[in-house]
PDB file of N, CA and C in Angstrom:
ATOM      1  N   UNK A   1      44.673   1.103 -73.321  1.00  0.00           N
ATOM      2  CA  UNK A   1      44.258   2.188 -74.199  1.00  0.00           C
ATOM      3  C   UNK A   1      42.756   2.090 -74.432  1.00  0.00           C
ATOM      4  N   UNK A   2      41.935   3.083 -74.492  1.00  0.00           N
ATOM      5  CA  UNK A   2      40.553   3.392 -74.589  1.00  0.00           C
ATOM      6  C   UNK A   2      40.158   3.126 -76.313  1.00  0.00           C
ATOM      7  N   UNK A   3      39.001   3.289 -76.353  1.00  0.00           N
ATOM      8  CA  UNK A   3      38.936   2.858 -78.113  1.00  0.00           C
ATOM      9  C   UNK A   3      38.784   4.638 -78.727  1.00  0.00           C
ATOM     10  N   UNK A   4      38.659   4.286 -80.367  1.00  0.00           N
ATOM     11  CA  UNK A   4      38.374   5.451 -80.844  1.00  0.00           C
ATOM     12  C   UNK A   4      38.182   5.415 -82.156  1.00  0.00           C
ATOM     13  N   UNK A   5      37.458   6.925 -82.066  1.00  0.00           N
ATOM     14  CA  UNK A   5      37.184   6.804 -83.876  1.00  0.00           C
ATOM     15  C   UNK A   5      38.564   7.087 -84.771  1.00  0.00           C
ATOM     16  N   UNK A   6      38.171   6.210 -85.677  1.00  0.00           N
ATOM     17  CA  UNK A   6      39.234   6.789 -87.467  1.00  0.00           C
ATOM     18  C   UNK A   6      38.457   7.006 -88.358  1.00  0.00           C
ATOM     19  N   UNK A   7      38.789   7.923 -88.770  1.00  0.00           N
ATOM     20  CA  UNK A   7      37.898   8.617 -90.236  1.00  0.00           C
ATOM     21  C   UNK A   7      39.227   8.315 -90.975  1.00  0.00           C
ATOM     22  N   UNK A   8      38.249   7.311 -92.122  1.00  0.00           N
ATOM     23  CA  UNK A   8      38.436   7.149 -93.086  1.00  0.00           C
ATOM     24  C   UNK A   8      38.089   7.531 -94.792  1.00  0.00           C
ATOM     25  N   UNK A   9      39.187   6.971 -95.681  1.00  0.00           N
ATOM     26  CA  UNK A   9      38.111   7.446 -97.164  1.00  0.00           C
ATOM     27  C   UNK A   9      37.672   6.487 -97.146  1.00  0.00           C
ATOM     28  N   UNK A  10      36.296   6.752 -97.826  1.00  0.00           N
ATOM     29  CA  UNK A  10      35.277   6.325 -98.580  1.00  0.00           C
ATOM     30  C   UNK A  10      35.380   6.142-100.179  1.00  0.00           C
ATOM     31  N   UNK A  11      34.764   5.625-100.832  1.00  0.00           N
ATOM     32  CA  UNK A  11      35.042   5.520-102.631  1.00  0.00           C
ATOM     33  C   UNK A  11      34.187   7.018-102.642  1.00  0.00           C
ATOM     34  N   UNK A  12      34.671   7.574-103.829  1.00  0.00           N
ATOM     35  CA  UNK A  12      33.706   8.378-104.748  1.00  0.00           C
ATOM     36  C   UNK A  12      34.164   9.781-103.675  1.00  0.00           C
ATOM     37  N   UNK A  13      35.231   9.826-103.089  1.00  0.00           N
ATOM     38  CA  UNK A  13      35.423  10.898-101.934  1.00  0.00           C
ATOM     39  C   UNK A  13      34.938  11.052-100.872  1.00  0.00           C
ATOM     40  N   UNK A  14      34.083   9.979-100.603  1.00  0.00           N
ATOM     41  CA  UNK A  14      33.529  10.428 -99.397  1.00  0.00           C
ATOM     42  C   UNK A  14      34.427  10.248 -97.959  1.00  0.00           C
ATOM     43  N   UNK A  15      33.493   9.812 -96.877  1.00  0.00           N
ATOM     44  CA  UNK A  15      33.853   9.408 -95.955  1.00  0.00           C
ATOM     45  C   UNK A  15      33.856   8.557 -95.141  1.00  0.00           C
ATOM     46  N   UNK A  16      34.111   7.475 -94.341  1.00  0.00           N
ATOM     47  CA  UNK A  16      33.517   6.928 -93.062  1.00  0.00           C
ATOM     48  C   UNK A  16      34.458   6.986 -91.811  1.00  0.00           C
ATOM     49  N   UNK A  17      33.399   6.416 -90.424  1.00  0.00           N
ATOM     50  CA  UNK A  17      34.021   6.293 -89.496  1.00  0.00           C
ATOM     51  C   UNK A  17      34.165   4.875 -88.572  1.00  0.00           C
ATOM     52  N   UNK A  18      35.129   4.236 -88.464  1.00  0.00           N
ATOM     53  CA  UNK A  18      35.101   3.326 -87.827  1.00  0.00           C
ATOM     54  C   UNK A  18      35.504   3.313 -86.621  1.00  0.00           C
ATOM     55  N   UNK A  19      34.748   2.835 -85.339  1.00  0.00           N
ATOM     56  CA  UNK A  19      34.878   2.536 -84.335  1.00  0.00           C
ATOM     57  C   UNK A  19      36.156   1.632 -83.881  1.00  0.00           C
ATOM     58  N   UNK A  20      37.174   1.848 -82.837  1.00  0.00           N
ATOM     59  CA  UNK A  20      37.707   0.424 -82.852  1.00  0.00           C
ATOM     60  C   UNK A  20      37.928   0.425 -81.533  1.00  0.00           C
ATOM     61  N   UNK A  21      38.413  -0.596 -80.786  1.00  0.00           N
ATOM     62  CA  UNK A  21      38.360  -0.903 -79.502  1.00  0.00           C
ATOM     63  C   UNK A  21      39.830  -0.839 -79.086  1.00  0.00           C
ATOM     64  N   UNK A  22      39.815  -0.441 -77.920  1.00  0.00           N
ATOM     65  CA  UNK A  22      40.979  -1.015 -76.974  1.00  0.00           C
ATOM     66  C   UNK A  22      42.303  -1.363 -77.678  1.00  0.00           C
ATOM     67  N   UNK A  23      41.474  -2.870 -77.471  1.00  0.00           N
ATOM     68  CA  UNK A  23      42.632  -4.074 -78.144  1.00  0.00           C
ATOM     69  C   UNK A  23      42.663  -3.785 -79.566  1.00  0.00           C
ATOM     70  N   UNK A  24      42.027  -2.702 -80.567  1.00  0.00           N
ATOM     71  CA  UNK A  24      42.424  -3.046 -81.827  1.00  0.00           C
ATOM     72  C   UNK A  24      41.322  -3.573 -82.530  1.00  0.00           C
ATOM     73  N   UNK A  25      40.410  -3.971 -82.244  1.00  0.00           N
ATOM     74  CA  UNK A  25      38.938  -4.618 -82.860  1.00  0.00           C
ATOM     75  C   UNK A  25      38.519  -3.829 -83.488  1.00  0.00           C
ATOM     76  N   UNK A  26      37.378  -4.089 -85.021  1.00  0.00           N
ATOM     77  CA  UNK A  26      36.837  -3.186 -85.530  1.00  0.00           C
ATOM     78  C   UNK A  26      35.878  -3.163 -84.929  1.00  0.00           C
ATOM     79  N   UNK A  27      34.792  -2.371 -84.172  1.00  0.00           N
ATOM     80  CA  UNK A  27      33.911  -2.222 -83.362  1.00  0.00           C
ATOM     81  C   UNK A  27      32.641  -2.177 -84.003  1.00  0.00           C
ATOM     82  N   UNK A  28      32.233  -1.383 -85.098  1.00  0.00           N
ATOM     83  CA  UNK A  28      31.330  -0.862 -85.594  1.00  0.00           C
ATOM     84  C   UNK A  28      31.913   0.198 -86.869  1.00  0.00           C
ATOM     85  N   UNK A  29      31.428   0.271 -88.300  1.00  0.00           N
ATOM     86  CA  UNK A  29      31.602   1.049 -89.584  1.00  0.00           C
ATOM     87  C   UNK A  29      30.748   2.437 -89.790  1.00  0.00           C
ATOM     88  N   UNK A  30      30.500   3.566 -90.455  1.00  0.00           N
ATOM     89  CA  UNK A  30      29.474   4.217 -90.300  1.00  0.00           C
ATOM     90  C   UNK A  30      29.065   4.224 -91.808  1.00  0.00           C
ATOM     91  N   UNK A  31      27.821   4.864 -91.722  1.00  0.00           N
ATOM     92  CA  UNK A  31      27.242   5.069 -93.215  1.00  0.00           C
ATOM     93  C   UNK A  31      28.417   5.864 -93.736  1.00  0.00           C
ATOM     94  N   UNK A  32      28.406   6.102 -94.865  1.00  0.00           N
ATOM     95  CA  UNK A  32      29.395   7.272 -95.575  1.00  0.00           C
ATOM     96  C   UNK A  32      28.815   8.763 -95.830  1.00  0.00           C
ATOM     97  N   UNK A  33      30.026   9.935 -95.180  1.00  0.00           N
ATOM     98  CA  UNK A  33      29.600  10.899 -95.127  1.00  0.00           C
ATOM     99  C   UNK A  33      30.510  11.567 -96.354  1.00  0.00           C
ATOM    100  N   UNK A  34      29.666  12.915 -97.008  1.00  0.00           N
ATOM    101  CA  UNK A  34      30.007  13.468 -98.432  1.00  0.00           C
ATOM    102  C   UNK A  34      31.224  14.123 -98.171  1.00  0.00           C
ATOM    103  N   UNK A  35      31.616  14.904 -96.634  1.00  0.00           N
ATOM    104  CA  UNK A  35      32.662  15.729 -96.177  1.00  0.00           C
ATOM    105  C   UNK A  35      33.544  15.189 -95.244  1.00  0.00           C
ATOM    106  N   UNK A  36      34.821  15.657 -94.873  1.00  0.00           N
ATOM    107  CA  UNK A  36      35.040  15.713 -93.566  1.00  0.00           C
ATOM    108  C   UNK A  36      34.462  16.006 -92.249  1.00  0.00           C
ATOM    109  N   UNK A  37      33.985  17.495 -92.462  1.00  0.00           N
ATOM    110  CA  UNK A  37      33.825  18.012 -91.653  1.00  0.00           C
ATOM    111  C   UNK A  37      32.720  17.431 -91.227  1.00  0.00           C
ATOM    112  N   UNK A  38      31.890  16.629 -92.063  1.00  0.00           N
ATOM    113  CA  UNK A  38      29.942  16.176 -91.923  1.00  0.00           C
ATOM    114  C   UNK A  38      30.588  14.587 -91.048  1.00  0.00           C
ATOM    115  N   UNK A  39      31.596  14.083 -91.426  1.00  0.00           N
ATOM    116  CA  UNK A  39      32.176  12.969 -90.975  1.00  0.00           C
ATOM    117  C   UNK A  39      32.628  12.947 -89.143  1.00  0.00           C
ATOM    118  N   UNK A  40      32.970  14.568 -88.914  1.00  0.00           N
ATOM    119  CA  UNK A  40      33.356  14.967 -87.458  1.00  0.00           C
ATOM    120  C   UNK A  40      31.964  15.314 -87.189  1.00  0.00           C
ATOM    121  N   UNK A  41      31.115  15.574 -87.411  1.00  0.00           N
ATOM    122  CA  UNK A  41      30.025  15.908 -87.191  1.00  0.00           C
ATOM    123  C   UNK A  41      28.595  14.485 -86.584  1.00  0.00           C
ATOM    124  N   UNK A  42      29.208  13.656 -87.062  1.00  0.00           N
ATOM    125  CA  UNK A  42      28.478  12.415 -86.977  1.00  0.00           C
ATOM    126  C   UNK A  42      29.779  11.555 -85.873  1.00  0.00           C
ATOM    127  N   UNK A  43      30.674  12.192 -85.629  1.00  0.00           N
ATOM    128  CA  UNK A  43      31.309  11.235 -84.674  1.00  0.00           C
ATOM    129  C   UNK A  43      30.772  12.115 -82.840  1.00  0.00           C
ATOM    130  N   UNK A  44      30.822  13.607 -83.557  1.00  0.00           N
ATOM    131  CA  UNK A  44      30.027  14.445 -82.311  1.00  0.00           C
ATOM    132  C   UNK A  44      29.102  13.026 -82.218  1.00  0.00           C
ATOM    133  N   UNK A  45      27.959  13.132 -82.829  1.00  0.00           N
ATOM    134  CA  UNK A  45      26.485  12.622 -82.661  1.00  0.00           C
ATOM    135  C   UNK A  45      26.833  11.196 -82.203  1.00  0.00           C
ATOM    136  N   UNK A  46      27.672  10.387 -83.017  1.00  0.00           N
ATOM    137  CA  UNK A  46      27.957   8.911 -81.936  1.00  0.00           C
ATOM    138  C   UNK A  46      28.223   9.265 -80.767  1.00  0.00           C
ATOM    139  N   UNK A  47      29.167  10.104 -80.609  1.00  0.00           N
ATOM    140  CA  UNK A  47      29.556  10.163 -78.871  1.00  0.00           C
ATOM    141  C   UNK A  47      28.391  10.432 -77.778  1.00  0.00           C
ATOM    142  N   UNK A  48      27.275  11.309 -78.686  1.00  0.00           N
ATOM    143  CA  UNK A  48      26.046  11.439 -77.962  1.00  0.00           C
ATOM    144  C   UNK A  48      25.623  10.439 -77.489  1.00  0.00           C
ATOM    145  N   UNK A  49      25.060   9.621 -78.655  1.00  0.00           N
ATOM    146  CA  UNK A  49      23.884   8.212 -78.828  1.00  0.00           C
ATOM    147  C   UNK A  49      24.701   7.092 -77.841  1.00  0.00           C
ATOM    148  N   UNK A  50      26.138   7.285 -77.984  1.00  0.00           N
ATOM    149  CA  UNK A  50      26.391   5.717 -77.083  1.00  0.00           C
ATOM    150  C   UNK A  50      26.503   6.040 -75.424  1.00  0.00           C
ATOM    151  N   UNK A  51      26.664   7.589 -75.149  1.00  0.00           N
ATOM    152  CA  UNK A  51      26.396   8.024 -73.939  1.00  0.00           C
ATOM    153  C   UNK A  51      25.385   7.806 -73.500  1.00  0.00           C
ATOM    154  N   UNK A  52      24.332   8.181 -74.158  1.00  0.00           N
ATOM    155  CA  UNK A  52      22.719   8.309 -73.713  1.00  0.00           C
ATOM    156  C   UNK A  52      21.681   7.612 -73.888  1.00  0.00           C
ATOM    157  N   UNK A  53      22.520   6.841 -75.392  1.00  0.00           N
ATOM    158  CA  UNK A  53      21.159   6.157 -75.728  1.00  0.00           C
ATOM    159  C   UNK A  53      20.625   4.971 -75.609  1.00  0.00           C
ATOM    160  N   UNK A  54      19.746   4.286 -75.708  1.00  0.00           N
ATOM    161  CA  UNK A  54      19.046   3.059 -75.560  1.00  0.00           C
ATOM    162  C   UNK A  54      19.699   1.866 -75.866  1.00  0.00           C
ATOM    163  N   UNK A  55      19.463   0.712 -75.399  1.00  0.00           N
ATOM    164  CA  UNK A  55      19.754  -0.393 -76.618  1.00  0.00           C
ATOM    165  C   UNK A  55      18.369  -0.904 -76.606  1.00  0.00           C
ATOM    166  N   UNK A  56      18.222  -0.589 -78.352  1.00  0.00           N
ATOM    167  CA  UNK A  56      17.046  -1.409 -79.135  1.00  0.00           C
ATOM    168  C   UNK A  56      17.228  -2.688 -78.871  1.00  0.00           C
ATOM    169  N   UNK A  57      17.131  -3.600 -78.785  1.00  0.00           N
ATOM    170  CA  UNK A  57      17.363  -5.065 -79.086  1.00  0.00           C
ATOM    171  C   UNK A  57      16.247  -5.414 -80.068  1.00  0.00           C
ATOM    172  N   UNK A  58      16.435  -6.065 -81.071  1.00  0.00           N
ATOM    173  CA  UNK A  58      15.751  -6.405 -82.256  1.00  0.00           C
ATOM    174  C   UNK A  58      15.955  -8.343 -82.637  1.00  0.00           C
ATOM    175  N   UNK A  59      16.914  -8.550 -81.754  1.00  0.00           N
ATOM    176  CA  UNK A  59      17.235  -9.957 -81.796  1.00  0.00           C
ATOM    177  C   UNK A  59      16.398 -11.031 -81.688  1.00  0.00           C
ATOM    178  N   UNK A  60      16.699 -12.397 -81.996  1.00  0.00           N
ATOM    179  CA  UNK A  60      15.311 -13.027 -81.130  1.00  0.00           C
ATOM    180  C   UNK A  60      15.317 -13.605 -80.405  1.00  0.00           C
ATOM    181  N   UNK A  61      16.568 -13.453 -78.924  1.00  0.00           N
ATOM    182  CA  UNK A  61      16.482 -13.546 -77.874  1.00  0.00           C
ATOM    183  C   UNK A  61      16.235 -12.089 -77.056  1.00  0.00           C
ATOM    184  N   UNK A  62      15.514 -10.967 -77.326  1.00  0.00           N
ATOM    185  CA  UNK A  62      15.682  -9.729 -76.930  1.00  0.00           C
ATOM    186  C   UNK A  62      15.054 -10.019 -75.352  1.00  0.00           C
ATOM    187  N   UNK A  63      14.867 -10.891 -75.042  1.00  0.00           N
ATOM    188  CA  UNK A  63      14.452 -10.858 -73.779  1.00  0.00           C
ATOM    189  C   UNK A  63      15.291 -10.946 -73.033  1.00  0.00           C
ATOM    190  N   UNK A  64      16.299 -11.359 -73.248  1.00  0.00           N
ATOM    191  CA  UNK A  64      17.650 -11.684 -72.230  1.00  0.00           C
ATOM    192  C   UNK A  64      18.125 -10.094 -71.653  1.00  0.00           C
ATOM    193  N   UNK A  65      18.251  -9.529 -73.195  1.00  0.00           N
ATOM    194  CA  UNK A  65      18.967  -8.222 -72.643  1.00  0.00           C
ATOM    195  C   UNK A  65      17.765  -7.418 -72.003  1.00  0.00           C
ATOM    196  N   UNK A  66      16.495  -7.534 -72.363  1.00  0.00           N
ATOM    197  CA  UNK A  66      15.443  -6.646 -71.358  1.00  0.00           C
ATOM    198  C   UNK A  66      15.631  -6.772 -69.879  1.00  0.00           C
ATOM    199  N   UNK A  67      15.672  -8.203 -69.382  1.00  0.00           N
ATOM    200  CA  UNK A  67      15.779  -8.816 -67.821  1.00  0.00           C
ATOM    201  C   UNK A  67      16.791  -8.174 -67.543  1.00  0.00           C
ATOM    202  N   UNK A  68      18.306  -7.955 -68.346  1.00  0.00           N
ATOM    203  CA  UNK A  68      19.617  -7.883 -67.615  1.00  0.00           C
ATOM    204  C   UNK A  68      19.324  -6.049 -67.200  1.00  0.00           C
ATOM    205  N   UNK A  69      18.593  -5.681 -68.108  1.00  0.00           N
ATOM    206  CA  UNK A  69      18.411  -4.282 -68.092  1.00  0.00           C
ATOM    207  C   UNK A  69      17.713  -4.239 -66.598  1.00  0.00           C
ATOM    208  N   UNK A  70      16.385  -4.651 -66.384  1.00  0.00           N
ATOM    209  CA  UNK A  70      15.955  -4.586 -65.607  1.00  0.00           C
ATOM    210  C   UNK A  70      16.575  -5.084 -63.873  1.00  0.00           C
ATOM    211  N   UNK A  71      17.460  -6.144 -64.320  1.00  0.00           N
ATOM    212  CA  UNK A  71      18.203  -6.133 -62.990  1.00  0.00           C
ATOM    213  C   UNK A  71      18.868  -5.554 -62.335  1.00  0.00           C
ATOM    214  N   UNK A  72      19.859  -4.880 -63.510  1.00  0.00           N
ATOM    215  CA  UNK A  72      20.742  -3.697 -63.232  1.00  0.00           C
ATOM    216  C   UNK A  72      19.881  -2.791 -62.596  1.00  0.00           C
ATOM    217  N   UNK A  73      18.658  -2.558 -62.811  1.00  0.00           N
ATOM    218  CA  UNK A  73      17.950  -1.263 -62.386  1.00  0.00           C
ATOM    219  C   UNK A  73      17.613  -1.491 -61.105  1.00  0.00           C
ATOM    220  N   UNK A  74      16.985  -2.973 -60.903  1.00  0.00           N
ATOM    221  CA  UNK A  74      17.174  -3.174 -59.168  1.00  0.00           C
ATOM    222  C   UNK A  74      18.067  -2.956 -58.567  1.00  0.00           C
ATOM    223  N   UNK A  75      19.541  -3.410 -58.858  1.00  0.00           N
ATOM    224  CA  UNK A  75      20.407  -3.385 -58.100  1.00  0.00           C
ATOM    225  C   UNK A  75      21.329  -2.071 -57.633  1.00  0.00           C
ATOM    226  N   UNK A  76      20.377  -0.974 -58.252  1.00  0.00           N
ATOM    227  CA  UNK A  76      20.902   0.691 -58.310  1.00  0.00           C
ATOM    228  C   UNK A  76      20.449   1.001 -57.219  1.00  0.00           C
TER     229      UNK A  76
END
């Protein structure tokens, strides 16, 4: 099985969304959104960002993942 989002409640009514994996893992939490609908709206926009987007690395081995990046790119 593939992973996926669950929208959840939030305190105070709001919302969040949690990522989960495959096997069942919590993957990643989201900020809390005021609506539902603002809650489907930000799972649109994850599906964007993990399609397309970057990895920052901010770590303080970020060099590891720069090289692996860059190898992959040779080996294309």
């Amino acid at each position: 099985m593939s992973g996926y989002f669950k929208l959840v409640d939030a305190h105070d009514g709001a919302f969040r969304i949690k990522l989960i994996s495959g096997d069942g893992a919590l993957m990643a939490v989201s900020a809390m959104f005021p609506t539902k609908e603002a809650a489907a709206a930000g799972i649109e926009q994850l599906r964007e960002i993990a399609g397309t987007g970057p990895v920052v690395d901010h770590s303080k081995d970020a060099d590891v993942v720069a090289d692996a990046n860059r190898n992959r790119a040779k080996a294309s």
